[in-house]
PDB file of N, CA and C in Angstrom:
ATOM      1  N   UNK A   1     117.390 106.303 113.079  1.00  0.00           N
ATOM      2  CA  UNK A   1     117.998 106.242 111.767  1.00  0.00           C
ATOM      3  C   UNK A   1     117.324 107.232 110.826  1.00  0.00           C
ATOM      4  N   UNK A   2     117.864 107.688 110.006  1.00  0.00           N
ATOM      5  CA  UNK A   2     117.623 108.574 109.388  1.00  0.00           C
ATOM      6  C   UNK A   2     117.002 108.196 108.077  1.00  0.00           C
ATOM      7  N   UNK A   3     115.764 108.979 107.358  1.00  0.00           N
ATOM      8  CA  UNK A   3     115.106 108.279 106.670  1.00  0.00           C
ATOM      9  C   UNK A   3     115.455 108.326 105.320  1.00  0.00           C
ATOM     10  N   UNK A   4     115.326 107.578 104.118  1.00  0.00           N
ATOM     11  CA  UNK A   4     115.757 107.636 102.699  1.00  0.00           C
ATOM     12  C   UNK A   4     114.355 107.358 101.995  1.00  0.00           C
ATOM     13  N   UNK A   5     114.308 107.509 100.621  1.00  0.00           N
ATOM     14  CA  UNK A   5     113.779 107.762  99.536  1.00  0.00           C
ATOM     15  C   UNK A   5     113.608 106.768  98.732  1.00  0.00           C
ATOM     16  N   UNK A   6     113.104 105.895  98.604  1.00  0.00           N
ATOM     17  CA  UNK A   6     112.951 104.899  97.776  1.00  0.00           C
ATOM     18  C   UNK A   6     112.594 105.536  96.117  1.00  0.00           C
ATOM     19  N   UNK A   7     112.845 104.057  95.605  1.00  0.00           N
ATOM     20  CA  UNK A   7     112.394 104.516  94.086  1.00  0.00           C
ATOM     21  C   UNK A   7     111.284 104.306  93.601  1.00  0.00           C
ATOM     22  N   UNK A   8     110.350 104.167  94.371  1.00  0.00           N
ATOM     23  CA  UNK A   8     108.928 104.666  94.369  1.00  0.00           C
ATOM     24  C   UNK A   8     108.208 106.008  94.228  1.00  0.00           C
ATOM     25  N   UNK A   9     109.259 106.593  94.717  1.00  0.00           N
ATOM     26  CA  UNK A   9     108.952 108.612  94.644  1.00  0.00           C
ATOM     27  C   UNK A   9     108.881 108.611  92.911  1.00  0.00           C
ATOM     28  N   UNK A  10     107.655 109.966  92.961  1.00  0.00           N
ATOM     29  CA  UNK A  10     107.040 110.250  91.896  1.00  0.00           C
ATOM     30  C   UNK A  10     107.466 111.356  92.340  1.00  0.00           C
ATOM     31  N   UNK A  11     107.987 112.173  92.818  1.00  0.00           N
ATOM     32  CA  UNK A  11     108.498 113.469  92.639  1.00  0.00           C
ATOM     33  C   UNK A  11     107.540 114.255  92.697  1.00  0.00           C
ATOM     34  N   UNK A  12     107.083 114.473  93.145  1.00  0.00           N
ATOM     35  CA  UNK A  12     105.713 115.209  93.392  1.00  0.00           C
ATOM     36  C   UNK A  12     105.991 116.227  94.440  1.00  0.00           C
ATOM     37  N   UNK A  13     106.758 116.044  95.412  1.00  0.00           N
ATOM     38  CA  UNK A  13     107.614 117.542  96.525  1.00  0.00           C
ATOM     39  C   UNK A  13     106.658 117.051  97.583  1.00  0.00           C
ATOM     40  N   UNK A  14     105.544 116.359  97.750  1.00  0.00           N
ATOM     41  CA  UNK A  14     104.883 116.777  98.828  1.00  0.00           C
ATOM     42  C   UNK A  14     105.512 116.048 100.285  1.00  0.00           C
ATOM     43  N   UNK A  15     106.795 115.446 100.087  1.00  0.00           N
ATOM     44  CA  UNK A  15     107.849 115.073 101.141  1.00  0.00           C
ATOM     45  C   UNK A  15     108.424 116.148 101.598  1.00  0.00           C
ATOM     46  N   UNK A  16     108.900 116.898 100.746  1.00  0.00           N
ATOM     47  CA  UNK A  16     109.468 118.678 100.368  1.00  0.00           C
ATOM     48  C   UNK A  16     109.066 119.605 101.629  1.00  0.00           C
ATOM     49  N   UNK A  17     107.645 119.383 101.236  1.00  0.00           N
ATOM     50  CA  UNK A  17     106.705 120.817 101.467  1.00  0.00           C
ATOM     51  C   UNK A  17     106.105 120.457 103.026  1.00  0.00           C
ATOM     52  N   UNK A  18     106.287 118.746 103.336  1.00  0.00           N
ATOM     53  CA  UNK A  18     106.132 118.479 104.712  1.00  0.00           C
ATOM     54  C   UNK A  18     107.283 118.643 105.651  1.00  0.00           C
ATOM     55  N   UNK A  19     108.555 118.468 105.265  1.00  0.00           N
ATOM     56  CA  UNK A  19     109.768 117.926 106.296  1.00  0.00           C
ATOM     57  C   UNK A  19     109.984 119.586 107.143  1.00  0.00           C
ATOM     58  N   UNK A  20     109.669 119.359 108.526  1.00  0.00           N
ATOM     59  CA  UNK A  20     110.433 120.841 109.125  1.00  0.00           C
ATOM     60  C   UNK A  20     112.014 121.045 109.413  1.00  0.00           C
ATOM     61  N   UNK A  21     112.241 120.511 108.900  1.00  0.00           N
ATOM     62  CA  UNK A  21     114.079 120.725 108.726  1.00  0.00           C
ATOM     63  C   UNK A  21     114.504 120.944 107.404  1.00  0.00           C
ATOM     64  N   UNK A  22     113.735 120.877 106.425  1.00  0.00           N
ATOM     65  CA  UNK A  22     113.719 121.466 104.565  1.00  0.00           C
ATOM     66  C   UNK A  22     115.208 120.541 104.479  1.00  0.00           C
ATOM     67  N   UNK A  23     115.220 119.626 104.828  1.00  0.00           N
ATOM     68  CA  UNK A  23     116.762 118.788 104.740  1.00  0.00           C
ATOM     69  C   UNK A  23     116.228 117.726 102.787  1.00  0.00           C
ATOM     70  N   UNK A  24     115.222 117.738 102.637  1.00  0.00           N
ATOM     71  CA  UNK A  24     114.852 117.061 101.550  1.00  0.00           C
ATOM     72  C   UNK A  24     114.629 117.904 100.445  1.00  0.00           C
ATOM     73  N   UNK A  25     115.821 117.813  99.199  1.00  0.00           N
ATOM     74  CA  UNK A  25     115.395 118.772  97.738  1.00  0.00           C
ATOM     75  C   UNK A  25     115.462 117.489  96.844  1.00  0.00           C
ATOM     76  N   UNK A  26     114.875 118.149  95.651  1.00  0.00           N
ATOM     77  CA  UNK A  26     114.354 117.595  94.429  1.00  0.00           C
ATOM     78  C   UNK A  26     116.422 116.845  93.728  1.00  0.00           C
ATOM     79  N   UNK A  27     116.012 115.329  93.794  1.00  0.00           N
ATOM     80  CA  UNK A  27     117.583 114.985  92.937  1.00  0.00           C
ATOM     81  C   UNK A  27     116.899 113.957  91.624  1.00  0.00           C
ATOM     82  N   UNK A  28     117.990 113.528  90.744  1.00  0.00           N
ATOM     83  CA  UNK A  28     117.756 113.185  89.803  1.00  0.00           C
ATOM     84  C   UNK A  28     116.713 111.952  89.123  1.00  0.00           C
ATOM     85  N   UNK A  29     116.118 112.224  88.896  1.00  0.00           N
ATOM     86  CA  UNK A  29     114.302 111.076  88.870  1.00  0.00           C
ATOM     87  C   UNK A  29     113.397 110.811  90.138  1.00  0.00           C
ATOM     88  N   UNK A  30     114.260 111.438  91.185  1.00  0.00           N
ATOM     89  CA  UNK A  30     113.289 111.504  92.396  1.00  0.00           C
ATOM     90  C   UNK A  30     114.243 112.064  93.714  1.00  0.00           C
ATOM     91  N   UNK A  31     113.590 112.717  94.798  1.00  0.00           N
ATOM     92  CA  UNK A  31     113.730 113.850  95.591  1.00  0.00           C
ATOM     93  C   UNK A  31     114.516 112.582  96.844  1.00  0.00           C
ATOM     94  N   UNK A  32     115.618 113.261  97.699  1.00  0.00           N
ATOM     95  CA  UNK A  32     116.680 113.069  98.490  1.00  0.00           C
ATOM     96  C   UNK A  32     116.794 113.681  99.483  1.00  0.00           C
ATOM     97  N   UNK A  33     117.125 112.675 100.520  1.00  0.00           N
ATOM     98  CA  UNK A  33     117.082 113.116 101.929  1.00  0.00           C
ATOM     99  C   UNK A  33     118.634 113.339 102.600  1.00  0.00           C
ATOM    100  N   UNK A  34     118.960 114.634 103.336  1.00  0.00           N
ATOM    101  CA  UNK A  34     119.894 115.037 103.420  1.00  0.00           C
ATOM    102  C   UNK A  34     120.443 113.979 104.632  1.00  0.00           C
ATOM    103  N   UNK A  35     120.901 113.403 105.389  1.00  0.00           N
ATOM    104  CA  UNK A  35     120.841 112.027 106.000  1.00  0.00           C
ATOM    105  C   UNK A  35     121.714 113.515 107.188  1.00  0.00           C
ATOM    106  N   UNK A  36     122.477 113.677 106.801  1.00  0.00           N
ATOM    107  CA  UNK A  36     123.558 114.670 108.209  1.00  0.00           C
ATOM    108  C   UNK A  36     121.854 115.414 108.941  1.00  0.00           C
ATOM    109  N   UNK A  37     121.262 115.897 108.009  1.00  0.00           N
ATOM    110  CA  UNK A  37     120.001 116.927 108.702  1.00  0.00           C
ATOM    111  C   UNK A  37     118.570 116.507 109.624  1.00  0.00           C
ATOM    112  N   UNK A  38     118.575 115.089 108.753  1.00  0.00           N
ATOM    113  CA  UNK A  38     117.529 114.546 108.946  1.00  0.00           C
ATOM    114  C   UNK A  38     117.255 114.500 110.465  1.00  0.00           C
ATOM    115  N   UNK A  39     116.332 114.475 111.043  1.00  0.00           N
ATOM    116  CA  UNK A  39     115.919 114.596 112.927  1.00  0.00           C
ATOM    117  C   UNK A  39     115.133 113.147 112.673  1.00  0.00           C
ATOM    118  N   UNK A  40     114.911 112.183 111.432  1.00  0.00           N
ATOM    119  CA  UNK A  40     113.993 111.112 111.633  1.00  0.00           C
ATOM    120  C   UNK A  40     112.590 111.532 112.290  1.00  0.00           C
ATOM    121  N   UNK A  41     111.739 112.416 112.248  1.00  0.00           N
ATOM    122  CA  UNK A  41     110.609 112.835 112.601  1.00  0.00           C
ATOM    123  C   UNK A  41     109.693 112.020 111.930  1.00  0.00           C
ATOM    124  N   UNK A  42     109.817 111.488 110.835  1.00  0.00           N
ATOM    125  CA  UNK A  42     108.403 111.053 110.153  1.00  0.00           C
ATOM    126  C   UNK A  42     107.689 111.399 109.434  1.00  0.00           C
ATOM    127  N   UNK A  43     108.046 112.730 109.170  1.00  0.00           N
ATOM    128  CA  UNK A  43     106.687 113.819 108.490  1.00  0.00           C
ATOM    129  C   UNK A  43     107.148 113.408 106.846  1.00  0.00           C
ATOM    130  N   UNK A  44     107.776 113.347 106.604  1.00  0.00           N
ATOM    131  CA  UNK A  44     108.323 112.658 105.112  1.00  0.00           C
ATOM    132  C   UNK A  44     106.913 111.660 104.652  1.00  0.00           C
ATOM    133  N   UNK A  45     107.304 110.783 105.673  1.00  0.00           N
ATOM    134  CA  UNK A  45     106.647 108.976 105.381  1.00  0.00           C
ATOM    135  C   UNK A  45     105.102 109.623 105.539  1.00  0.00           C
ATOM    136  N   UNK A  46     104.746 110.292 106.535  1.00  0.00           N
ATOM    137  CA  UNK A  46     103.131 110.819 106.488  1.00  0.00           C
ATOM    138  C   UNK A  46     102.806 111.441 105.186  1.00  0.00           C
ATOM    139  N   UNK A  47     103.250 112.338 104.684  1.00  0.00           N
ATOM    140  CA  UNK A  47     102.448 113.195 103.580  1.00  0.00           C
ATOM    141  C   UNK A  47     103.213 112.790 102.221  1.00  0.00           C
ATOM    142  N   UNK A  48     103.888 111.569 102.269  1.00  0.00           N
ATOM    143  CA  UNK A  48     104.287 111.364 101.052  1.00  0.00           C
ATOM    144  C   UNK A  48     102.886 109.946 100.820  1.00  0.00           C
ATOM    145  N   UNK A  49     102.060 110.225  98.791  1.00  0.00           N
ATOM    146  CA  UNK A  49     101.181 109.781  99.085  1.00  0.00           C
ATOM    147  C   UNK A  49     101.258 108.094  98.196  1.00  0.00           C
ATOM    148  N   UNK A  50     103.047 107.875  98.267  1.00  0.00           N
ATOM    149  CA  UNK A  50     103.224 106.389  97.669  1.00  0.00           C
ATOM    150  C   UNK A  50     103.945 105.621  98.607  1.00  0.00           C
ATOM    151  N   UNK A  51     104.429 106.250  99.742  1.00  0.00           N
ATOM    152  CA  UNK A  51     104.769 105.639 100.545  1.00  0.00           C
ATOM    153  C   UNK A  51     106.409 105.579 100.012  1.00  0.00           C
ATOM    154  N   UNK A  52     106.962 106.317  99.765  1.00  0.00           N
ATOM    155  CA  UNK A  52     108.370 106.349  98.797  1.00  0.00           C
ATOM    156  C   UNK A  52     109.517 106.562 100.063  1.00  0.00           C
ATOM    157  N   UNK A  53     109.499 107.536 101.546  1.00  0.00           N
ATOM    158  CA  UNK A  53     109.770 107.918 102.498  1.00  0.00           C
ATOM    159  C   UNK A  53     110.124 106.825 103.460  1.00  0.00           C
ATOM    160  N   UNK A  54     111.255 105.768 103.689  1.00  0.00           N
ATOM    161  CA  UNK A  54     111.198 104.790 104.735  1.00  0.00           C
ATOM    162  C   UNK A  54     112.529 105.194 105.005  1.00  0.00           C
ATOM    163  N   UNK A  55     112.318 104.993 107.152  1.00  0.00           N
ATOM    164  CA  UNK A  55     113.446 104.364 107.993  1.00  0.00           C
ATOM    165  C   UNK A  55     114.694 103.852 107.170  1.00  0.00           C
ATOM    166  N   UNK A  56     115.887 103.953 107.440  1.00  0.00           N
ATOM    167  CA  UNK A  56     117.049 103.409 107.114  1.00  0.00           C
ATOM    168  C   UNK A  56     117.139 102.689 107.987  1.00  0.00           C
TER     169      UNK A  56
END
């Protein structure tokens, strides 16, 4: 399953600057995961540092 963004994100990009598929940009009060792109790798949920990045 492909992962989403809770409203815990502080917007900070460092979900951004981890994901190797760049499927995640900056949306309105906090950053969005492209769900068609997503490969579910994980690297989101690792270097994001509130834990904002969870499994669908």
């Amino acid at each position: 399953m492909a992962y989403k963004i809770t409203d815990e994100c502080i917007s900070c990009g460092a979900c951004a600057d981890g994901c190797p598929v760049s499927c995640i940009s900056e949306g309105d009060g906090k950053y969005v995961i492209n769900a068609d792109e997503c490969i579910e790798c994980g690297a989101c949920a690792e270097t994001c540092p509130v834990g904002a990045p969870v499994a669908e």
